[in-house]
Every structure is written in structure tokens, then in C-alpha cells.
Protein backbone atom coordinates (compact mmCIF):
# COMPACT_ATOMS: atom_id res chain seq x y z
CA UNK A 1 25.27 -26.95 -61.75
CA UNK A 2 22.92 -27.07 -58.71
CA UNK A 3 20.13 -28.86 -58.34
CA UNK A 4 18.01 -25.57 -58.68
CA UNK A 5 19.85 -24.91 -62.01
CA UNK A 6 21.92 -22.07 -60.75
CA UNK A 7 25.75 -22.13 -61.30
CA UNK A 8 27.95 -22.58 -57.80
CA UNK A 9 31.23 -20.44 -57.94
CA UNK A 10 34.45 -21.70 -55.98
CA UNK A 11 33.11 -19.94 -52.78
CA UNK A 12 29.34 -21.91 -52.52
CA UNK A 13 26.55 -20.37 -52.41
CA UNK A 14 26.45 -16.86 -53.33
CA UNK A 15 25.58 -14.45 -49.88
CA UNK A 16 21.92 -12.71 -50.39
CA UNK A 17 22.10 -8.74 -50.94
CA UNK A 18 21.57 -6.71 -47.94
CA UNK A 19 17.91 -4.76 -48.09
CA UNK A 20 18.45 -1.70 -49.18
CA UNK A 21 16.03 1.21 -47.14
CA UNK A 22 15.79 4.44 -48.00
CA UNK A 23 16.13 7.29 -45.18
CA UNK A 24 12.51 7.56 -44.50
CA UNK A 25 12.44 3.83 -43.83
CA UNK A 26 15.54 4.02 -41.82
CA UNK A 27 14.21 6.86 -39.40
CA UNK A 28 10.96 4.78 -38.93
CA UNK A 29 12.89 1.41 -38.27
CA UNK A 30 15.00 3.71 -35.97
CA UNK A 31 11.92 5.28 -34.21
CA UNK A 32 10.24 1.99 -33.49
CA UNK A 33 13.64 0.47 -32.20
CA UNK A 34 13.78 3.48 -29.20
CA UNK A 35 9.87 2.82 -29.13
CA UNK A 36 11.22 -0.79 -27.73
CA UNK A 37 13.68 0.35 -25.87
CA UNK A 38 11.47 2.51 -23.68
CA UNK A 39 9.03 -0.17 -23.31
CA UNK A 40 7.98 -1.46 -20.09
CA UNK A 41 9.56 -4.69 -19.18
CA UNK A 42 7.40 -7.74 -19.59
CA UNK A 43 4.85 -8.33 -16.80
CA UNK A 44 5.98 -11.37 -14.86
CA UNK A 45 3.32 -14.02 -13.89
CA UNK A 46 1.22 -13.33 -11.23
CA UNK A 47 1.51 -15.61 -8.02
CA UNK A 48 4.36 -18.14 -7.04
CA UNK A 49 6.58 -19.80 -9.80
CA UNK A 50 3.60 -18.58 -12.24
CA UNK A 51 1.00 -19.81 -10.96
CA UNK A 52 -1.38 -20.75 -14.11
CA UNK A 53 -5.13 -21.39 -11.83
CA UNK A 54 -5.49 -24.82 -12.75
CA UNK A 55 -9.22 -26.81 -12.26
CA UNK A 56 -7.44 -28.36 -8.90
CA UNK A 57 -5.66 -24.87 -7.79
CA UNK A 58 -7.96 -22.22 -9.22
CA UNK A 59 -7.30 -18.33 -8.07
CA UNK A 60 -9.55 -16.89 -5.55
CA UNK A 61 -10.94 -14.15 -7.63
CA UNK A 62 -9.93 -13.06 -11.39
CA UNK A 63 -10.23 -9.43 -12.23
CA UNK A 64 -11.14 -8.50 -15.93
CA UNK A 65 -8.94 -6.15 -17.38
CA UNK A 66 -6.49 -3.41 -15.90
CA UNK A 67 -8.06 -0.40 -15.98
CA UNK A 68 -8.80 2.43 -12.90
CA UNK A 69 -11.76 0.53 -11.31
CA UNK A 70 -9.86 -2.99 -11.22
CA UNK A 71 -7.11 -1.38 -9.34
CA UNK A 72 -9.38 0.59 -7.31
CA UNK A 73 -10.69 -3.19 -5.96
CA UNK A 74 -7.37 -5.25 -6.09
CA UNK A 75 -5.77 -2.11 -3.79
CA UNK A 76 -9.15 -2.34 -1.42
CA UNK A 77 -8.43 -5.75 -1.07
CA UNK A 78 -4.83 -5.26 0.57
CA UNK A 79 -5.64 -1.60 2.17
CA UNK A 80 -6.77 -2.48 6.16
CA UNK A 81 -7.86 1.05 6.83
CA UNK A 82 -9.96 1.88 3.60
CA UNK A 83 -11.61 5.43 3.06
CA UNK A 84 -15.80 3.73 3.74
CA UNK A 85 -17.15 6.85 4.18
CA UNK A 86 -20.55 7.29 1.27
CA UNK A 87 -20.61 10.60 -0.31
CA UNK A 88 -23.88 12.07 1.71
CA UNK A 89 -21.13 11.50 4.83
CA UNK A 90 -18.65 13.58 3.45
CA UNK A 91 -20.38 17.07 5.41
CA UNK A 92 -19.24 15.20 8.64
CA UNK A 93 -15.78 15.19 8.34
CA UNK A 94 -15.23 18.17 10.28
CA UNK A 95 -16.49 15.98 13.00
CA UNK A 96 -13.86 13.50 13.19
CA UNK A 97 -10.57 14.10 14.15
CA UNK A 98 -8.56 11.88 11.53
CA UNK A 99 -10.74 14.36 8.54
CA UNK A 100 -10.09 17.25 10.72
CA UNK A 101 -6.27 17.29 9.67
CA UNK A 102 -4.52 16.28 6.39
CA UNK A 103 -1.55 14.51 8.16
CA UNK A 104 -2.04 11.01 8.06
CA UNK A 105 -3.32 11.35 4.23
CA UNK A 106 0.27 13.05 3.13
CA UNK A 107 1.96 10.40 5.32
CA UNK A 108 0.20 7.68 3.34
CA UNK A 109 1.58 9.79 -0.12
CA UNK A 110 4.72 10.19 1.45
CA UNK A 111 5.09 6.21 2.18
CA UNK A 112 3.62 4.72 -1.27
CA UNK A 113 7.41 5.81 -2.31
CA UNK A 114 8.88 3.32 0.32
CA UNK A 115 6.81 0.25 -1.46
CA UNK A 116 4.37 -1.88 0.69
CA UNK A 117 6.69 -2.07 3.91
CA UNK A 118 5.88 1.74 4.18
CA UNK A 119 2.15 1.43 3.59
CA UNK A 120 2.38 -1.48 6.33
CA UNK A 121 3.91 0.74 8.52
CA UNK A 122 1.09 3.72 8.06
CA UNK A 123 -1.55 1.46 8.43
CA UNK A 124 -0.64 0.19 11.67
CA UNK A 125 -0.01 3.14 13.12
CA UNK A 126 -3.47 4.09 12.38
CA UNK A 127 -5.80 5.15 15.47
CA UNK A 128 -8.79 3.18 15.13
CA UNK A 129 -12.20 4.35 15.69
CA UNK A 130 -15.83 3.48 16.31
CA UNK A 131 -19.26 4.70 14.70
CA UNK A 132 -20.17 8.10 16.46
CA UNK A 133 -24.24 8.01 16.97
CA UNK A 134 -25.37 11.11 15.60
CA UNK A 135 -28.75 11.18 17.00
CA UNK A 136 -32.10 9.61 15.23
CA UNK A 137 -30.93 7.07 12.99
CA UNK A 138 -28.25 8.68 11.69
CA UNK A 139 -24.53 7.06 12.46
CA UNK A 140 -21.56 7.97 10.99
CA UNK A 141 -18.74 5.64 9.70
CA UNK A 142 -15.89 5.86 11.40
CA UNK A 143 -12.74 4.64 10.05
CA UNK A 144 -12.35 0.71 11.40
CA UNK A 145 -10.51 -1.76 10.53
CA UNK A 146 -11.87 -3.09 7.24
CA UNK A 147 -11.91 -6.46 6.09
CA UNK A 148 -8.95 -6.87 4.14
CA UNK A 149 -6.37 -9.10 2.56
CA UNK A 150 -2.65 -9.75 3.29
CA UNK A 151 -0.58 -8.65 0.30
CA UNK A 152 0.84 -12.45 -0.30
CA UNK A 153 -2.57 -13.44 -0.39
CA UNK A 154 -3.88 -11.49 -2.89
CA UNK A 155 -0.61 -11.41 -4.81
CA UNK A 156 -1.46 -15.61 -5.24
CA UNK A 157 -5.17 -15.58 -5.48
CA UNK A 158 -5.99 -12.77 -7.40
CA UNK A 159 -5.85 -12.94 -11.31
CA UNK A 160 -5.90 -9.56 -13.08
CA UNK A 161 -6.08 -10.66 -17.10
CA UNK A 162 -5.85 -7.36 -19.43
CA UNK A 163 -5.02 -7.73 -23.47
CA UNK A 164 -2.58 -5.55 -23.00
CA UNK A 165 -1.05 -6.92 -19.59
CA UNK A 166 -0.59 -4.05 -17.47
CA UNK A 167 -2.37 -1.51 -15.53
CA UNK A 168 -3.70 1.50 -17.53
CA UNK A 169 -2.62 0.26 -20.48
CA UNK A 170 -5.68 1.01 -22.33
CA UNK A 171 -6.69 4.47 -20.28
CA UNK A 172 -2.95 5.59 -21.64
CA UNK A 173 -3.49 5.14 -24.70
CA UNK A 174 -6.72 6.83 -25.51
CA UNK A 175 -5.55 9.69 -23.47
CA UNK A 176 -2.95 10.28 -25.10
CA UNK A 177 -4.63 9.38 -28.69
CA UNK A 178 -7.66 12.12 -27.39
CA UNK A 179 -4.31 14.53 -26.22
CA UNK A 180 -6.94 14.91 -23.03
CA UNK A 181 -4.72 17.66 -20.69
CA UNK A 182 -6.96 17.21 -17.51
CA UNK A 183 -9.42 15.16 -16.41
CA UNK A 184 -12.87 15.60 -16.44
CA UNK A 185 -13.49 13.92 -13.18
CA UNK A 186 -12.35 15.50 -9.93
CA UNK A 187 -9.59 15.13 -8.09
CA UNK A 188 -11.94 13.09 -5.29
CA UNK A 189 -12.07 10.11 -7.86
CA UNK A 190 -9.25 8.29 -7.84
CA UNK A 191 -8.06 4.60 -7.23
CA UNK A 192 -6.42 5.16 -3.86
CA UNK A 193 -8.66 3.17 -1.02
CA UNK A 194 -7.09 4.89 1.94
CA UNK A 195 -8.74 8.24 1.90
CA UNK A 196 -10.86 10.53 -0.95
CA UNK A 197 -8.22 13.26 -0.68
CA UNK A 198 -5.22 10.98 -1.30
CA UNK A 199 -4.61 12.40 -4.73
CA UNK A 200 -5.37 16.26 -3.60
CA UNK A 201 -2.97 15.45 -0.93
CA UNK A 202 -0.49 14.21 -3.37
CA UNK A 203 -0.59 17.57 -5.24
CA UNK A 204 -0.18 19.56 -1.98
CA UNK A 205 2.83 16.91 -0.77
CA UNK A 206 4.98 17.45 -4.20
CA UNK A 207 4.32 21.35 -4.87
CA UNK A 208 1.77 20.40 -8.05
CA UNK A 209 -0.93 22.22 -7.05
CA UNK A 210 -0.99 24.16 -10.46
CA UNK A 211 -1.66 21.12 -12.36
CA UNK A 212 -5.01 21.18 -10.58
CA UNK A 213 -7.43 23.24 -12.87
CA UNK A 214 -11.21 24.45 -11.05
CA UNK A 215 -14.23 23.50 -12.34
CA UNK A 216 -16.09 26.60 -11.89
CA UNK A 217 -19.52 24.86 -12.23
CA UNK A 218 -21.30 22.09 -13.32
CA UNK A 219 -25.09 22.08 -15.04
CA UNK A 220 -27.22 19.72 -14.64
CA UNK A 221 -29.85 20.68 -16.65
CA UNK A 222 -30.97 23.13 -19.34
CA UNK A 223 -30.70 26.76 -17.09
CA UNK A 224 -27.88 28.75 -18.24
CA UNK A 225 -27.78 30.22 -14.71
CA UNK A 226 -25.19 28.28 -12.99
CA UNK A 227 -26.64 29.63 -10.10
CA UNK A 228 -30.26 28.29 -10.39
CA UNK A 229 -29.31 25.00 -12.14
CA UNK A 230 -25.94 23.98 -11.28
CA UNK A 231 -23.91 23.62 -8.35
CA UNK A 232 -20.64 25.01 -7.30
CA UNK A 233 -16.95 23.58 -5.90
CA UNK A 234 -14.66 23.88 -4.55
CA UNK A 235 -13.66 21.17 -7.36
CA UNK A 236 -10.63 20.82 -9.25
CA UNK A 237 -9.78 18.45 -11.67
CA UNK A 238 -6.04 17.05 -12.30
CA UNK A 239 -3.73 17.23 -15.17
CA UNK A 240 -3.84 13.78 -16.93
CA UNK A 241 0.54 13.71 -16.20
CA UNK A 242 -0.28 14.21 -12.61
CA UNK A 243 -3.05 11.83 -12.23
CA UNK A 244 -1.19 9.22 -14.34
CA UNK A 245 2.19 9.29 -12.11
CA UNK A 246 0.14 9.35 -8.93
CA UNK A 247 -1.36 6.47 -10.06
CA UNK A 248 2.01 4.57 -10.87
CA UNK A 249 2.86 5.60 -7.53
CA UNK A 250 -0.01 3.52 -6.52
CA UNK A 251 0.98 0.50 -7.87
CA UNK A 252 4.16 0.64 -6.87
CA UNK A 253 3.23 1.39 -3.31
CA UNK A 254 1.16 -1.18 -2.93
CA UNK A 255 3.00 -3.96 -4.53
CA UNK A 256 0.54 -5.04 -7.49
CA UNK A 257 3.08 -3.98 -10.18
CA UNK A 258 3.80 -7.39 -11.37
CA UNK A 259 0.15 -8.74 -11.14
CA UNK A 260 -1.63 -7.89 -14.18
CA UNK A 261 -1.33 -11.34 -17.10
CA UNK A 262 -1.73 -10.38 -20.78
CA UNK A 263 -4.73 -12.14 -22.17
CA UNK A 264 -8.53 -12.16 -22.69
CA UNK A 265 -11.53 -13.85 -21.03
CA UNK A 266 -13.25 -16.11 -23.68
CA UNK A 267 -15.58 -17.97 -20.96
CA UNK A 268 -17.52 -17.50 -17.96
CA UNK A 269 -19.12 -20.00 -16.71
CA UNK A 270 -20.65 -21.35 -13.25
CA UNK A 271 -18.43 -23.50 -10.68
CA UNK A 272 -20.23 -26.71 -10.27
């Protein structure tokens, strides 16, 4: 006998029966197994031999979550030739020669598919220009340099944390949850630093002009005369597939794939 009080045959132990699952169970434990295979690989540490932002080497500045508006900074912090205009500036583009055309914005499209050696290369071949006095005290903006950070810098003292540790994790998921076709925003709003019209440009580059849908007005009050209450476009806004891959595009481009921890903020505290 065993200690348990079981009998042991010649063999040993006996071998425990295999589970037995019944073909719904089987199609779900197959479903969730391609679920993992299509997964996105594990985000790698961010900074040099993963870098953890010790008391004695902290990181420069730590980004809360990965959603559009922390890429939209980390990217302005690498981008040299960011879009500054403000929106009340936007009637003056016909005044400056680099708004006058669209081909340095589809260049900059073009080159987030050659990775950050490409954006390099657009950026420096970027004419640089000074504020043009308008008269009064009205100047407008032209497109300097802008303070900016080299992409190993940020890469090792930036610290994007997100639960679900990478970029648009979240947004992903309730769009697709909400099965949200286009967004409500236009296509003006985007994460791109280098120019309003990146993502519009972006359409026009890759023939996907169609998944641009018009907004043919938007109220701002209670007159149900678009006319007397409301304002007209032209606006479009972008399919949610179309916005998404730009997007990935984006991060690729730019080099931030890898930069985004999983985790959560617990603390904030002051620096003595």
C-alpha cells in the first residue's frame, strides 16, 4: 500500500486522465490560442539595458499612459520642425510658401515608412524660416527650428508607463468594443507634430481618400438652421482603420515603438 492508502501496481503510480473538453470548449481554447498568436510581441524596456529610473538615475520626464495625446508630446519632443502654427493662424497659410504646396507634408508620409533615418533626412532638408510681420501687432509663426530632442535622448529619458504597455492600447479597444467606423474628430487632429495636414496628406499619398467621410455641419447651439447657428467645412473625418494604421505608421517612423512600459502610477510626489 501507499502511504495515501491507495494500491501501487507494478508500473508506479498510475498516469492522471487527460481532461476531457467538449467541442465548444475546444473551439474557444482554439480561438484564444490564435488570439496569442496574433498578439503583439512584448514591449521591450525603454532606455539602455532597461533602464529601471532609479532615485540616483531617474528619467527626465515620465509620461502617464499611452494614449493619442502622450504620443502627440513624446513625437514633439524628437520632431525639430514641429507644425506651431495656433488655429486663428491657420487663414495665413496661403501666405507662406511651405503651406502654399502639399509637397514637403507627403514627403514627411512618404519617409515615416523608412523609420527615423528618413524623418532625419526630411527634417534637415527643411527650409527654415522667420516670423513675417504682418502689420499692427500681428506676426505670424513661421516654421523655425523648434526646440527639440535627439531621438537617443528621449528614447533614455523619457518613461511612457501604460497598464496595458503599448501605444493605443486602450483607444483600440473601446473602438472596437463601440464598433466606432469614423471618427468624430477631423482629420486636422491627429498626433503627427510636423504639420496639421499630415494625416489628410496621408490619405491623398496612399489613394484612401474614400475613407474620409464630410462633416456637412456642425451646431453649436439650439438653431436647426445650420446656416444661422452652425458653421460649415470643408471637414472630413477619417475611418477609424485609416486613422489607426496612420498612426502605427507614426510610431514606427519615429522610433518610439519600443518605449511604452506596462504598469501604473501609484505616487506622485515632489522632488526634494
Amino acid at each position: 500500500e501507499t502511504g495515501d492508502g491507495g494500491e501501487e501496481g507494478e508500473g508506479g503510480e498510475e498516469e492522471p486522465l487527460a481532461p476531457i473538453y467538449s467541442k465548444k470548449q475546444q473551439r474557444a481554447m482554439m480561438k484564444q490560442e490564435k488570439a496569442k498568436a496574433k498578439a503583439p510581441p512584448k514591449p521591450k524596456a525603454n532606455g539602455p539595458k532597461g533602464r529601471e529610473g532609479t532615485e540616483d538615475d531617474p528619467f527626465e520626464v515620465v509620461v502617464v499612459g499611452a494614449g493619442p495625446h502622450a504620443l502627440s508630446m513624446v513625437l514633439r519632443l524628437v520632431e525639430p520642425c514641429a507644425d506651431m502654427l495656433l488655429d486663428g493662424d491657420r487663414i495665413l497659410e496661403g501666405l507662406h510658401t511651405r503651406h502654399g504646396v502639399w509637397t514637403e507634408t507627403k514627403s514627411h508620409v512618404q519617409s515615416l515608412r523608412r523609420g527615423p533615418a528618413g524623418q532625419a533626412a526630411v527634417s534637415k532638408d527643411r527650409p527654415i524660416t522667420n516670423d513675417i510681420n504682418l502689420g499692427g501687432n500681428s506676426t505670424y509663426r513661421g516654421f523655425d527650428q523648434t526646440p527639440h530632442m535627439p531621438l537617443k535622448d528621449v528614447r533614455e529619458g523619457v518613461c511612457v508607463v501604460d497598464a496595458h504597455g503599448d501605444w493605443m492600447m486602450e483607444w483600440d479597444r473601446n473602438f472596437d468594443a463601440l464598433e466606432i467606423k469614423f471618427l468624430r474628430s477631423s482629420v486636422y487632429v491627429h498626433p503627427d507634430p510636423y504639420n496639421q495636414r499630415s494625416l489628410s496628406s496621408y490619405a491623398d499619398v496612399y489613394k484612401r481618400e474614400k475613407e474620409q467621410r464630410a462633416m456637412s455641419h456642425v451646431t453649436r447651439g439650439s438653431d436647426p438652421n445650420p446656416a444661422n447657428d452652425g458653421y460649415h467645412g470643408p471637414f472630413k473625418t477619417p475611418s477609424t482603420k485609416m486613422f489607426r494604421e496612420f498612426v502605427r505608421e507614426l510610431i514606427t517612423g519615429y522610433g518610439v515603438s519600443d518605449m511604452v512600459r506596462k504598469g501604473r502610477a501609484v505616487d506622485v510626489a515632489w522632488a526634494e
